[in-house]
Protein backbone atom coordinates (compact mmCIF):
# COMPACT_ATOMS: atom_id res chain seq x y z
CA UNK A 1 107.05 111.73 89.66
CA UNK A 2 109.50 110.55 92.27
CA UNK A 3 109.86 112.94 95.62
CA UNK A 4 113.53 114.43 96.08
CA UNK A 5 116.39 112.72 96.97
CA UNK A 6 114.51 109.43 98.14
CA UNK A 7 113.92 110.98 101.51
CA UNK A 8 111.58 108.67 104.13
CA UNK A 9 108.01 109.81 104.09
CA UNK A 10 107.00 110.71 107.43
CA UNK A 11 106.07 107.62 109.45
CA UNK A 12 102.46 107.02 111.19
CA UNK A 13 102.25 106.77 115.05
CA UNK A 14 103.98 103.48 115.98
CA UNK A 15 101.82 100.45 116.96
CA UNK A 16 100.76 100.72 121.20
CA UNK A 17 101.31 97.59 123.53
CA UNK A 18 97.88 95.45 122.49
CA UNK A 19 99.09 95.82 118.76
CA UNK A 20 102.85 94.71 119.48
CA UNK A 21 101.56 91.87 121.50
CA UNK A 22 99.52 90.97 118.64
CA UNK A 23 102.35 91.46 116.24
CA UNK A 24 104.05 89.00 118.14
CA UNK A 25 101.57 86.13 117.99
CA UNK A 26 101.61 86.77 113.89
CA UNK A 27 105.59 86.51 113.79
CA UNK A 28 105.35 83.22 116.01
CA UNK A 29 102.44 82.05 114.41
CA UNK A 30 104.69 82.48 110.65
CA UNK A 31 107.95 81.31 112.24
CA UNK A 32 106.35 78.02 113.57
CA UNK A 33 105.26 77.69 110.03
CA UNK A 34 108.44 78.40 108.38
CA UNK A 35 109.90 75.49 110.90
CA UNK A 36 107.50 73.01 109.98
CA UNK A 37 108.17 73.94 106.15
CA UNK A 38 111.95 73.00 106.92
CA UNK A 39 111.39 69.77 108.83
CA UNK A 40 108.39 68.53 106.32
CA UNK A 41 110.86 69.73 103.40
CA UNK A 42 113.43 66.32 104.11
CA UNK A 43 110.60 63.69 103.02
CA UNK A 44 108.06 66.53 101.44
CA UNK A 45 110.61 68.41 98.97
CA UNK A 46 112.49 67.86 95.60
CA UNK A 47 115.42 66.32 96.88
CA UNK A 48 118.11 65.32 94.79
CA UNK A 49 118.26 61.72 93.36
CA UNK A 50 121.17 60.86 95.30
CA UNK A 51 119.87 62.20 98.61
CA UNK A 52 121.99 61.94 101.58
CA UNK A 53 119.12 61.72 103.95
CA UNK A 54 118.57 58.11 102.90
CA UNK A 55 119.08 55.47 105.53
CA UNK A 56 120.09 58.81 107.96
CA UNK A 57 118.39 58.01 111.72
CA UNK A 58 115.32 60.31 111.93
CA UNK A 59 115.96 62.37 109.41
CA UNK A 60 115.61 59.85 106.51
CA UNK A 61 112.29 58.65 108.58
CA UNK A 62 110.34 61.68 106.40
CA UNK A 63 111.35 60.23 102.90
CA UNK A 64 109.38 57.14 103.60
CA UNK A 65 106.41 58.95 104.60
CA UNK A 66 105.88 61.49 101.49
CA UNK A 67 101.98 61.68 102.37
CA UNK A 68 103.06 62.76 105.99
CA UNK A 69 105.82 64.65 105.04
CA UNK A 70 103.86 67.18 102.15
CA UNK A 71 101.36 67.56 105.07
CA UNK A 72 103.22 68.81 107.31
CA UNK A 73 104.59 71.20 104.60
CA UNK A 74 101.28 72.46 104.00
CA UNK A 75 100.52 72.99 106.92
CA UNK A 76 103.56 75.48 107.27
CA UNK A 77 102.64 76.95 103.87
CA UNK A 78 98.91 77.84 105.51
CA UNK A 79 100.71 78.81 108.61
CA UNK A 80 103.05 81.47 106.68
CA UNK A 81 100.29 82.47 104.13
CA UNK A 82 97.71 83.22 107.49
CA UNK A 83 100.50 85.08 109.30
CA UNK A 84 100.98 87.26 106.06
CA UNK A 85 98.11 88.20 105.61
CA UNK A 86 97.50 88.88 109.52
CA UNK A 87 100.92 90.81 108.97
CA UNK A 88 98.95 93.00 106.46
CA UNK A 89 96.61 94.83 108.66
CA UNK A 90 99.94 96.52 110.64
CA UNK A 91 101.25 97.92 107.35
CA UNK A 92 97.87 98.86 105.36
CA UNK A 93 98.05 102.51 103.92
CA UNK A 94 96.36 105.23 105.72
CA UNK A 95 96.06 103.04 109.40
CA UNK A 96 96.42 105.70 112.48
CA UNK A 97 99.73 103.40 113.83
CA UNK A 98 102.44 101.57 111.24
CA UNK A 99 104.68 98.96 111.99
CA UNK A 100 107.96 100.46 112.17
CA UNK A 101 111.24 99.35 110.11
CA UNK A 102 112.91 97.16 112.26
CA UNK A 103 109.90 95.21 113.31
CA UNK A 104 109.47 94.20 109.63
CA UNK A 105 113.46 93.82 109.20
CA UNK A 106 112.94 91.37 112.47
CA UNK A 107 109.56 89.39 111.00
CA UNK A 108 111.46 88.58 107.63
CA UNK A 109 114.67 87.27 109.59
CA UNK A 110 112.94 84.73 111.86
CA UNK A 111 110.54 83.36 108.87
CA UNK A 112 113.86 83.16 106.38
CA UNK A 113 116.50 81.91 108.28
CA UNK A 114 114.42 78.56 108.94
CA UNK A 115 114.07 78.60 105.07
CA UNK A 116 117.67 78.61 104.50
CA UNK A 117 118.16 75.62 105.59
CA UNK A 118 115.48 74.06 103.81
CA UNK A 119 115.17 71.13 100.93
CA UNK A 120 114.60 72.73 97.70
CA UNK A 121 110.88 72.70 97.39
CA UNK A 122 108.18 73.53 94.16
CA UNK A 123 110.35 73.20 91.68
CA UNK A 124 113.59 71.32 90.48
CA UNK A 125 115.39 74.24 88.61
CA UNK A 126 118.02 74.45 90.75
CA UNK A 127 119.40 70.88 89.75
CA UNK A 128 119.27 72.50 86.72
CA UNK A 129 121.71 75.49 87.60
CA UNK A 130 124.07 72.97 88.76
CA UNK A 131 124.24 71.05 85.73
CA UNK A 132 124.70 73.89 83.72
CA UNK A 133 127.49 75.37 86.26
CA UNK A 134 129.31 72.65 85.94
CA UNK A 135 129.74 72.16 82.16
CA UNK A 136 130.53 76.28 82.19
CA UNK A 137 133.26 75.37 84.72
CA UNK A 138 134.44 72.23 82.46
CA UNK A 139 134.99 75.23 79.54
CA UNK A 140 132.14 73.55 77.23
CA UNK A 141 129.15 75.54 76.03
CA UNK A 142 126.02 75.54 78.24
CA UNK A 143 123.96 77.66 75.35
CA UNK A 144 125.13 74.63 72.91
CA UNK A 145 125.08 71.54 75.19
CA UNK A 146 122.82 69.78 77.71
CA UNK A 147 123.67 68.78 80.49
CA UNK A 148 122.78 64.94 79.42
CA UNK A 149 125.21 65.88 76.31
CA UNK A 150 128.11 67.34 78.37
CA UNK A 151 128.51 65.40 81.79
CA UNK A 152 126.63 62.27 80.56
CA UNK A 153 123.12 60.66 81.22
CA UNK A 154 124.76 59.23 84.82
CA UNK A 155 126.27 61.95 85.96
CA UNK A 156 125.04 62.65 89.52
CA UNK A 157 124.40 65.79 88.35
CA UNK A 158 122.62 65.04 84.98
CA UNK A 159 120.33 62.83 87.06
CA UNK A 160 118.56 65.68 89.32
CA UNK A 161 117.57 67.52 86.06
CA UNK A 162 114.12 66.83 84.71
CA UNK A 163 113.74 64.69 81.97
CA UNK A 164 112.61 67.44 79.92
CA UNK A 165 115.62 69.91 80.44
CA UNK A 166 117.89 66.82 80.44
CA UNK A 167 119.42 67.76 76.65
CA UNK A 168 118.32 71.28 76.42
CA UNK A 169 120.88 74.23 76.79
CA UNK A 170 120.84 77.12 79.17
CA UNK A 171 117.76 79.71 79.06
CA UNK A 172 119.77 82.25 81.35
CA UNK A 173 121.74 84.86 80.97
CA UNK A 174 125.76 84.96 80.88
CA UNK A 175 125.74 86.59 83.93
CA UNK A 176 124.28 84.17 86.22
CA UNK A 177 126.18 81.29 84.77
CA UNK A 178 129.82 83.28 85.29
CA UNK A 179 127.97 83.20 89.29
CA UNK A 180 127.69 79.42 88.35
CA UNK A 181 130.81 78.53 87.27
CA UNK A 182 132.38 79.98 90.59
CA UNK A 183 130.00 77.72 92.59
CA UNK A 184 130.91 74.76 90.41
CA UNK A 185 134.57 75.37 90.95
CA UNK A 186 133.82 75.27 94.75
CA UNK A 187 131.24 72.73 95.41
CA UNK A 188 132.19 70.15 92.29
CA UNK A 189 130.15 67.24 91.83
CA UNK A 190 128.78 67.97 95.90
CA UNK A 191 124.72 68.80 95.09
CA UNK A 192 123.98 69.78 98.84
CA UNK A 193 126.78 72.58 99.28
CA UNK A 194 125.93 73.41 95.59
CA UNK A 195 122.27 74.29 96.33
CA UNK A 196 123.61 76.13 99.53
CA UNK A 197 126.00 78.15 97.35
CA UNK A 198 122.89 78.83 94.75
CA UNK A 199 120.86 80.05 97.80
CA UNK A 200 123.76 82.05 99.22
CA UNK A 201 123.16 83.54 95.88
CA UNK A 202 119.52 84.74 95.76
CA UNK A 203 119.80 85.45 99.35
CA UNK A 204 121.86 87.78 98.48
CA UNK A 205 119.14 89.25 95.26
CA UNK A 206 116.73 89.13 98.42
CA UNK A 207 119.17 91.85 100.26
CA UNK A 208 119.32 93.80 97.27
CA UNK A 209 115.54 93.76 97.22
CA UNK A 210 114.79 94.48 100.84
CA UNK A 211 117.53 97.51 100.49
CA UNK A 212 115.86 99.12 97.35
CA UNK A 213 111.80 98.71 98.44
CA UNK A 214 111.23 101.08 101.23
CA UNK A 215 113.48 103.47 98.91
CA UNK A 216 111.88 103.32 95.99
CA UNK A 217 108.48 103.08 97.97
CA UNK A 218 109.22 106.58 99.67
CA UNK A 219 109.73 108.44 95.90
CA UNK A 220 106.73 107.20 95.54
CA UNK A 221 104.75 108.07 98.50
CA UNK A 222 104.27 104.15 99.91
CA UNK A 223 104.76 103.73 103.25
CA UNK A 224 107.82 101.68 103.13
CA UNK A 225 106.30 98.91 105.14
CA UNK A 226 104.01 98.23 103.16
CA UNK A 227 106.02 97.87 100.15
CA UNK A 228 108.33 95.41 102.44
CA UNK A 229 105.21 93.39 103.23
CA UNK A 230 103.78 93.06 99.92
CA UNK A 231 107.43 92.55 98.55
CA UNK A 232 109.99 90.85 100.28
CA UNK A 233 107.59 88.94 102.79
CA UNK A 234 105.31 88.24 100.34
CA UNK A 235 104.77 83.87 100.44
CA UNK A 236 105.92 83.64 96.99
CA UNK A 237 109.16 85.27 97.46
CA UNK A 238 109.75 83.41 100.51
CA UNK A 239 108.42 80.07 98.98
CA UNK A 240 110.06 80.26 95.16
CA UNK A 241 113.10 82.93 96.28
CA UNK A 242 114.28 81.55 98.97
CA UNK A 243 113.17 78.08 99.33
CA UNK A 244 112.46 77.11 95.31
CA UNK A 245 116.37 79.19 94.92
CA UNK A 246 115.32 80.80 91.72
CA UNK A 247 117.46 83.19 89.82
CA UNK A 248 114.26 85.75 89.74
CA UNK A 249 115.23 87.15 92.95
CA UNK A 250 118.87 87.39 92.20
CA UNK A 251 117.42 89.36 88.98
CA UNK A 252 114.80 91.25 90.29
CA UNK A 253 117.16 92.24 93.07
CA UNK A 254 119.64 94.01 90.41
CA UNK A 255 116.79 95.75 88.81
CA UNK A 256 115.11 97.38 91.68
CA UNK A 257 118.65 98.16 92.77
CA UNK A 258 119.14 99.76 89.24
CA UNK A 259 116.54 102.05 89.44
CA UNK A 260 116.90 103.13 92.65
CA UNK A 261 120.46 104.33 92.38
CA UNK A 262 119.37 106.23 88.70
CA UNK A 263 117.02 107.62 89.98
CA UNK A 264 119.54 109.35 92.54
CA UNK A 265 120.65 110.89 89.87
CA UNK A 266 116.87 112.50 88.83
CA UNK A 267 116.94 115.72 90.67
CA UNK A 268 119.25 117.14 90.23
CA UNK A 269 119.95 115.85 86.85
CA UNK A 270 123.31 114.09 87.74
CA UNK A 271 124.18 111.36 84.56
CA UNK A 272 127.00 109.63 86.76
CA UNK A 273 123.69 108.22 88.39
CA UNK A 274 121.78 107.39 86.12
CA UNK A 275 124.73 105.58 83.73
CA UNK A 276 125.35 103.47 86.94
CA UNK A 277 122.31 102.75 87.69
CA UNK A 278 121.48 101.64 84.14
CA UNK A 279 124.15 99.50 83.83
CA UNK A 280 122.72 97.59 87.35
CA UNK A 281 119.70 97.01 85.06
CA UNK A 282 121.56 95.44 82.41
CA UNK A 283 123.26 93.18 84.72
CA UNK A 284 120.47 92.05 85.90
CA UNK A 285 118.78 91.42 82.28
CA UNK A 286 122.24 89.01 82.40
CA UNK A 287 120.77 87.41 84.66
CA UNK A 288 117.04 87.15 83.34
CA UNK A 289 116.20 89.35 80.37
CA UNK A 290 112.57 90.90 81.29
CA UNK A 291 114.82 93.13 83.92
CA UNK A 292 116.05 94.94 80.70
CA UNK A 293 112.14 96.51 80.26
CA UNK A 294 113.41 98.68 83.14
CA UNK A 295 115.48 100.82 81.22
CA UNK A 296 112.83 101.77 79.08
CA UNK A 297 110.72 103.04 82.09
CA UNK A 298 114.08 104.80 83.54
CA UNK A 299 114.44 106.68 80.12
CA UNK A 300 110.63 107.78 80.48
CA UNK A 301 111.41 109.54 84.10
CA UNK A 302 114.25 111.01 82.57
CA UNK A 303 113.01 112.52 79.70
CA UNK A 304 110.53 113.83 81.89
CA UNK A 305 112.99 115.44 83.40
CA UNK A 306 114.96 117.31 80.80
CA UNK A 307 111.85 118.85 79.43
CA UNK A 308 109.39 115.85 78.83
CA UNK A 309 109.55 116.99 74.97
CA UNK A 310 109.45 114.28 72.27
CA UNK A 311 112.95 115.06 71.11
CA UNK A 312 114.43 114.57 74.86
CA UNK A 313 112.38 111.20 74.85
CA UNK A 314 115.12 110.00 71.78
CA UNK A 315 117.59 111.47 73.18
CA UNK A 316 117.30 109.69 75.94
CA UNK A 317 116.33 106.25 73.84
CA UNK A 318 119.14 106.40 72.21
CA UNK A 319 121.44 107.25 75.63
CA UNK A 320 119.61 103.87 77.03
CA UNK A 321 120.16 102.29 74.09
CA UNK A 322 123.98 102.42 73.93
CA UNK A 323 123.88 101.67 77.97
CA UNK A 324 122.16 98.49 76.98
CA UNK A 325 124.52 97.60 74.36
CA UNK A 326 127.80 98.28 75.75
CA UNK A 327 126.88 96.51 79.51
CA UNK A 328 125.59 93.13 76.92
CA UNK A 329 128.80 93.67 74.90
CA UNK A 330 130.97 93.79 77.89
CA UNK A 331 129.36 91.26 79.98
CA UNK A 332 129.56 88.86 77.71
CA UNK A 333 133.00 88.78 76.82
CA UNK A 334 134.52 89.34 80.17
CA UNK A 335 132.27 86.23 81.20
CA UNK A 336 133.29 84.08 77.80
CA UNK A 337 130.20 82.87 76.47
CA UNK A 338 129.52 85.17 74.40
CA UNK A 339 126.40 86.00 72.57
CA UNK A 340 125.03 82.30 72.53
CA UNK A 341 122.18 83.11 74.95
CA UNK A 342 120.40 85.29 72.80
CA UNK A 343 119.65 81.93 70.51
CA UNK A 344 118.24 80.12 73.79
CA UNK A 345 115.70 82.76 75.22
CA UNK A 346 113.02 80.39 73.70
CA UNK A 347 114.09 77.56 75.18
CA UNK A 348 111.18 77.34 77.89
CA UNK A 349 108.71 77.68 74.66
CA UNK A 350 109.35 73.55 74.27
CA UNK A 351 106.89 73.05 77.07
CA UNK A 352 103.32 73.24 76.73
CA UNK A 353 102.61 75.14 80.03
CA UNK A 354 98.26 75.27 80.59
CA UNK A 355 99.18 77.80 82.93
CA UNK A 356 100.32 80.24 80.04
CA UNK A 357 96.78 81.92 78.65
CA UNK A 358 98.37 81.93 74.98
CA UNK A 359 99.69 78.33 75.36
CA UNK A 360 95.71 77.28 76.81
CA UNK A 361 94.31 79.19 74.05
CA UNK A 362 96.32 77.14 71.53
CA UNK A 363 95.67 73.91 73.35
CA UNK A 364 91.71 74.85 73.70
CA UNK A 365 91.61 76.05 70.07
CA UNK A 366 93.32 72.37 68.63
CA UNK A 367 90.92 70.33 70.62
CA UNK A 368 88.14 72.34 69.15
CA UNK A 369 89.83 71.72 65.90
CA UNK A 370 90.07 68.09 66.23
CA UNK A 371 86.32 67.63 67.82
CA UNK A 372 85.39 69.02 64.55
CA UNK A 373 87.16 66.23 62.10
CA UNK A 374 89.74 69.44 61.01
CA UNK A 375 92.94 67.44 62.24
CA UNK A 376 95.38 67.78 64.77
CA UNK A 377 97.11 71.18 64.27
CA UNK A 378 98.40 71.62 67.77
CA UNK A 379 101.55 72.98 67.40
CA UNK A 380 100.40 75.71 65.03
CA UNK A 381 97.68 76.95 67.27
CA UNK A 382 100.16 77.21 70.21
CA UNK A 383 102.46 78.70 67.65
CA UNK A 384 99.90 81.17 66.41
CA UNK A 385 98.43 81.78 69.73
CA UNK A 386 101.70 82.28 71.13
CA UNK A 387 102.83 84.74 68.24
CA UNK A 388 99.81 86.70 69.07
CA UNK A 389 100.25 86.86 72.94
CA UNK A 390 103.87 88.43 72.37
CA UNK A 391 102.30 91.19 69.83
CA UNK A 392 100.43 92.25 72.72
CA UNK A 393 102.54 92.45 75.09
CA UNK A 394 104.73 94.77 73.07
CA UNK A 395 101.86 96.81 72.00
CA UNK A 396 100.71 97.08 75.74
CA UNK A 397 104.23 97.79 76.63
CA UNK A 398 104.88 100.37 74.23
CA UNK A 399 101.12 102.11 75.38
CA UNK A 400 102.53 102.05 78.98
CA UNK A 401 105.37 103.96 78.18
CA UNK A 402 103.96 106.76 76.18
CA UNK A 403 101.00 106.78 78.92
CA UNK A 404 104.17 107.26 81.59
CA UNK A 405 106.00 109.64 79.59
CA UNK A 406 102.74 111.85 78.97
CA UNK A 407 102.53 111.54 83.12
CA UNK A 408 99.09 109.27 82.83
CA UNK A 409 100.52 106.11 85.17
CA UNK A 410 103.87 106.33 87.27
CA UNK A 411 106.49 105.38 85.78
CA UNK A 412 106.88 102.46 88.00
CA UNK A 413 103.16 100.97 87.87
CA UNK A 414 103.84 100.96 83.82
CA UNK A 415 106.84 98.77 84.70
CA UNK A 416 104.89 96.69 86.73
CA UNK A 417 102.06 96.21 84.37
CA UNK A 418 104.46 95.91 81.28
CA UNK A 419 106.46 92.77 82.98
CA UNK A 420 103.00 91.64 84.07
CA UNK A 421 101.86 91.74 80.67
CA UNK A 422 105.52 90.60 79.01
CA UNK A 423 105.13 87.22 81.15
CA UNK A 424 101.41 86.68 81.51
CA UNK A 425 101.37 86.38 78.00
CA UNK A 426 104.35 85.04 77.22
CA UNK A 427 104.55 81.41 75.72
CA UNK A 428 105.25 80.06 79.70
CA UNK A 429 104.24 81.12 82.87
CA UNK A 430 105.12 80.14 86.24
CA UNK A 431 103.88 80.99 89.51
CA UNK A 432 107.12 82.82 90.54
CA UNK A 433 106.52 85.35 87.50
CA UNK A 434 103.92 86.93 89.75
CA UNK A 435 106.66 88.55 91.39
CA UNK A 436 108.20 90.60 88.46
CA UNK A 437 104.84 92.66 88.54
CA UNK A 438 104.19 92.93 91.92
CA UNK A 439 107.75 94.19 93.30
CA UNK A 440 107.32 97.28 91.16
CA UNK A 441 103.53 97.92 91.62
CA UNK A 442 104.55 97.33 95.55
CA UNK A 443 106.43 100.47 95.71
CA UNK A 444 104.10 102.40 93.35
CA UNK A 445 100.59 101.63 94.22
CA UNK A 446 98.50 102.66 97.49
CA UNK A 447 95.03 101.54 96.44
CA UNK A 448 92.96 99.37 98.95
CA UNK A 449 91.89 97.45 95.85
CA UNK A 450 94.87 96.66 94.20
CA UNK A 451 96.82 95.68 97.39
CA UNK A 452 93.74 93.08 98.41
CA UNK A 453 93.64 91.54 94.75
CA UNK A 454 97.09 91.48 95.12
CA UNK A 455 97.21 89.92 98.69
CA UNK A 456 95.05 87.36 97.36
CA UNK A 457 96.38 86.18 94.62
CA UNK A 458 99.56 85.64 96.14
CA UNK A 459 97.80 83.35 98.99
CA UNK A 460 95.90 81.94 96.27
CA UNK A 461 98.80 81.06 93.94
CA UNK A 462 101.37 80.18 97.36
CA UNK A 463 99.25 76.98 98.31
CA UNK A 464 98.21 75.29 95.03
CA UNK A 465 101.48 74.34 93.96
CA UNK A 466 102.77 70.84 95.09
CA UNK A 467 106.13 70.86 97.15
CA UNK A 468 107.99 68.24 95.31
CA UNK A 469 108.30 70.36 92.00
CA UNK A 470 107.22 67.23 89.92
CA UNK A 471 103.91 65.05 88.88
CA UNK A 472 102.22 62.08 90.75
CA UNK A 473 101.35 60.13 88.04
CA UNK A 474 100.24 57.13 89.96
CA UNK A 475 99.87 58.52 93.20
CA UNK A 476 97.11 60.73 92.78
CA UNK A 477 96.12 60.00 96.25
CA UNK A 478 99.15 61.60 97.55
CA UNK A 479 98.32 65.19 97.27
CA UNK A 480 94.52 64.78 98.48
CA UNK A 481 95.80 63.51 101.61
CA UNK A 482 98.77 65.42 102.67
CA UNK A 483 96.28 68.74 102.01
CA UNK A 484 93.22 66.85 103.89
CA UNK A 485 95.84 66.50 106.92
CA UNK A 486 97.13 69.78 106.69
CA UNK A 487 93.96 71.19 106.93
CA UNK A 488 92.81 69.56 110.02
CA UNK A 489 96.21 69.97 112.02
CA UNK A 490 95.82 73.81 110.87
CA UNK A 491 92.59 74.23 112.17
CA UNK A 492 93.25 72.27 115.09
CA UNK A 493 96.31 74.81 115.26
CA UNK A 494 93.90 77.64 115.01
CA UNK A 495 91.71 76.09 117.53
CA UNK A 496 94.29 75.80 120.47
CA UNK A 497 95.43 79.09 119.75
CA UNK A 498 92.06 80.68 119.69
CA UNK A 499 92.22 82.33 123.03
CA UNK A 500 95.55 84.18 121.36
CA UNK A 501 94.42 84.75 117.82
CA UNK A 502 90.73 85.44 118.68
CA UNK A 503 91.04 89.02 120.05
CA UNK A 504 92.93 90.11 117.18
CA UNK A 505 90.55 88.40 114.76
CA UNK A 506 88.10 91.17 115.64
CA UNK A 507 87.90 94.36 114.84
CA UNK A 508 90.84 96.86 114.18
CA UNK A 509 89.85 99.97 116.20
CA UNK A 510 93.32 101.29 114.72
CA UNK A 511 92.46 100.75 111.11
């Protein structure tokens, strides 16, 4: 159970001059990296269409040299990825001397404020949210119409989309497109001060999340540093929050908020708390709907607290329940789309993602199918496989809870594993979906074990996605040799700084 009141474990010693010089070379080291992320972004990145770097002196130089440009974007991303993970061995769970606070508050700010100023990079969504912004703020239906549909196959806005979203409706929540239509109103037709807006936005999810992890990380006994590192300077929020502008963070940001402020309200019992901070939650499941599993882990904790009998559990179900219901109700009339979202939560299920283990399964099971004369039944394999990969989540889900309730797991590491399981085997999965389990495990979990797998697979999954957000078909030679290059100006990086970097490469007498 959460410690009283949220109160700031005790702190370890505070690093001694050797370890802030070294802590130094890490934050240059990452903020050189986060630099060369921005200036590789103009030629490297999924610009718009229309860009306005075109035919720009120097600046327009990187578009014409997309080998050059991804290289030098890689070579940031190993940069930032290295420094993280150097970053790690200040904030590790039971090391004689922590980094304090500020020095992590400091670290994030000079490897994200480069970043805001970046060219959307590993995915194109965001030319997506300002399609669908702008037919919200042209009083058509985004959960009925594409943007293809609505503005027209040449609008300049129409164009950035993918092909594949190009006549599909909204997947997101009313929420997030009410935050739309106000940026449509102000930037119009403009697609650079549109993405700015849409990063203002998430920027502001990424305060929200900075704010609530050391909290939530001291109820928990986590040195809040730690959660900050594994959280909010983790690569993939840095890479697909800030940089990729997804909604996630903007999401994620409302539900860690949530649960921080109910759970206030857990000792004492104080329901003004708790009602507030459940209806955070449900704002932020208007913003992406696996923030709404939250609640469920909230009503655990507090039928823990009244008694942790089986009648207190429904009472409290049914207390979340109407919380739920009313914020959804209210939300989406006051925003004016109503209920049509509910009708496009599959929406993302119309693309055959190999990165989804259900979606693979059904793939590998067809081809099997069709090696063996029986047809090609692909659809209803991914269907079927799909259909299965839900049931389990909800069965693993609904084992998590009663396991938190009976006080097995924390509340919060069932929340973590439930989203984890909700999206790992849900019918699409994207590398930014990492983050919905690891923000609440961050705060949660101490274990050597599960903070190195975790380390790892975020460096693993923060380099292997390409920076434009889109194929190569016909220039498969592309990606080979912007990573070749990046890996020979890093090492060559490494190398000149080797007299720097080589005395903290050994061992950590402080660990």
């Amino acid at each position: 159970m959460p410690t009283s009141g949220g109160a700031v474990t005790p702190e370890s010693d505070l690093l001694n001059g050797r370890e802030r010089r070294q802590l130094d070379i890490v934050r240059r080291w990452g903020t050189i990296g986060a630099l060369l992320l921005t200036v590789g972004s103009l030629g490297g990145g999924a610009a718009p269409i229309y860009s306005p770097l075109y035919g720009v002196p120097v600046l327009g130089l990187f578009s014409r040299m997309p080998s050059v440009a991804m290289g030098v974007v890689w070579t940031g991303i190993f940069m930032i990825v290295s420094a993280w993970i150097a970053l790690g061995r200040f904030v590790r769970p039971g090391r004689a001397r922590l980094a304090s606070r500020s020095q992590l508050d400091r670290t994030l700010l000079m490897w994200t404020v480069p970043l805001v100023f970046c060219v959307p990079m590993f995915s194109r969504d965001v030319y997506s949210y300002l399609a669908q912004s702008e037919i919200a703020a042209r009083g058509l239906d985004p959960y009925v119409l594409g943007p293809a549909n609505a503005l027209g196959v040449d609008h300049i806005l129409t164009r950035g989309v993918p092909n594949i979203w190009r006549e599909t409706p909204a997947p997101y929540g009313p929420l997030f497109l009410a935050f739309g239509r106000i940026t449509a109103m102000i930037t119009g037709d403009h697609v650079v001060s549109g993405v700015f807006v849409h990063r203002l936005l998430v920027l502001c999810g990424l305060a929200m999340i900075v704010w609530a992890l050391p909290r939530l990380a001291a109820r928990f006994g986590v040195p809040p540093v730690g959660a900050l590192w594994l959280g909010a300077l983790n690569p993939l929020v840095l890479f697909h929050i800030v940089i990729g502008v997804h909604n996630d963070g903007l999401a994620l940001g409302l539900m860690l908020v949530g649960l921080e402020l109910a759970m206030r309200g857990l000792e004492p019992l104080k329901w003004t708390w708790i009602t507030g901070g459940a209806a955070i939650i449900v704002c932020g499941a208007m913003v992406k709907i696996p923030a709404m599993a939250a609640l469920g882990f909230l009503g655990v904790m507090v039928a823990r607290k009244l008694g942790g009998r089986f009648k207190d559990l429904a009472l409290v179900a049914g207390v979340m329940t109407v919380i739920a219901a009313v914020g959804v109700v209210v939300i989406c009339l006051a925003t004016g789309f109503g209920f049509g979202w509910i009708s496009t939560l599959d929406v993302a299920s119309t693309v055959k993602s190999w990165m989804s283990p259900p979606t693979a399964l059904g793939i590998m099971g067809a081809g099997i199918g069709i090696t063996l004369g029986l047809g090609n039944h692909t659809d209803a394999m991914v269907a079927v496989a799909r259909i299965l990969g839900q049931g389990i989540s909800v069965v693993i889900t609904v084992m998590l809870l009663w396991w938190s309730f009976k006080g097995r797991i924390k509340s919060m590491n069932g929340l973590g594993a439930a989203l984890g399981a909700i999206l790992v085997l849900g019918p699409v999965l994207q590398p930014w979906y990492v983050l919905w389990a690891a923000l609440p495990l961050a705060v949660a979990v101490v274990g050597p074990k599960f903070r190195t797998f975790a380390m790892v697979t975020s460096a693993i999954i923060a380099v292997v996605l390409p920076p434009t957000g889109s194929a190569f078909d016909g220039r498969a030679y592309t990606i080979p040799q912007a990573v070749a290059g990046a890996v020979i100006t890093f090492a060559i990086c490494v190398l000149i700084a080797r007299k720097r970097v080589g005395p903290f490469l050994k061992s950590d007498p402080a660990a």
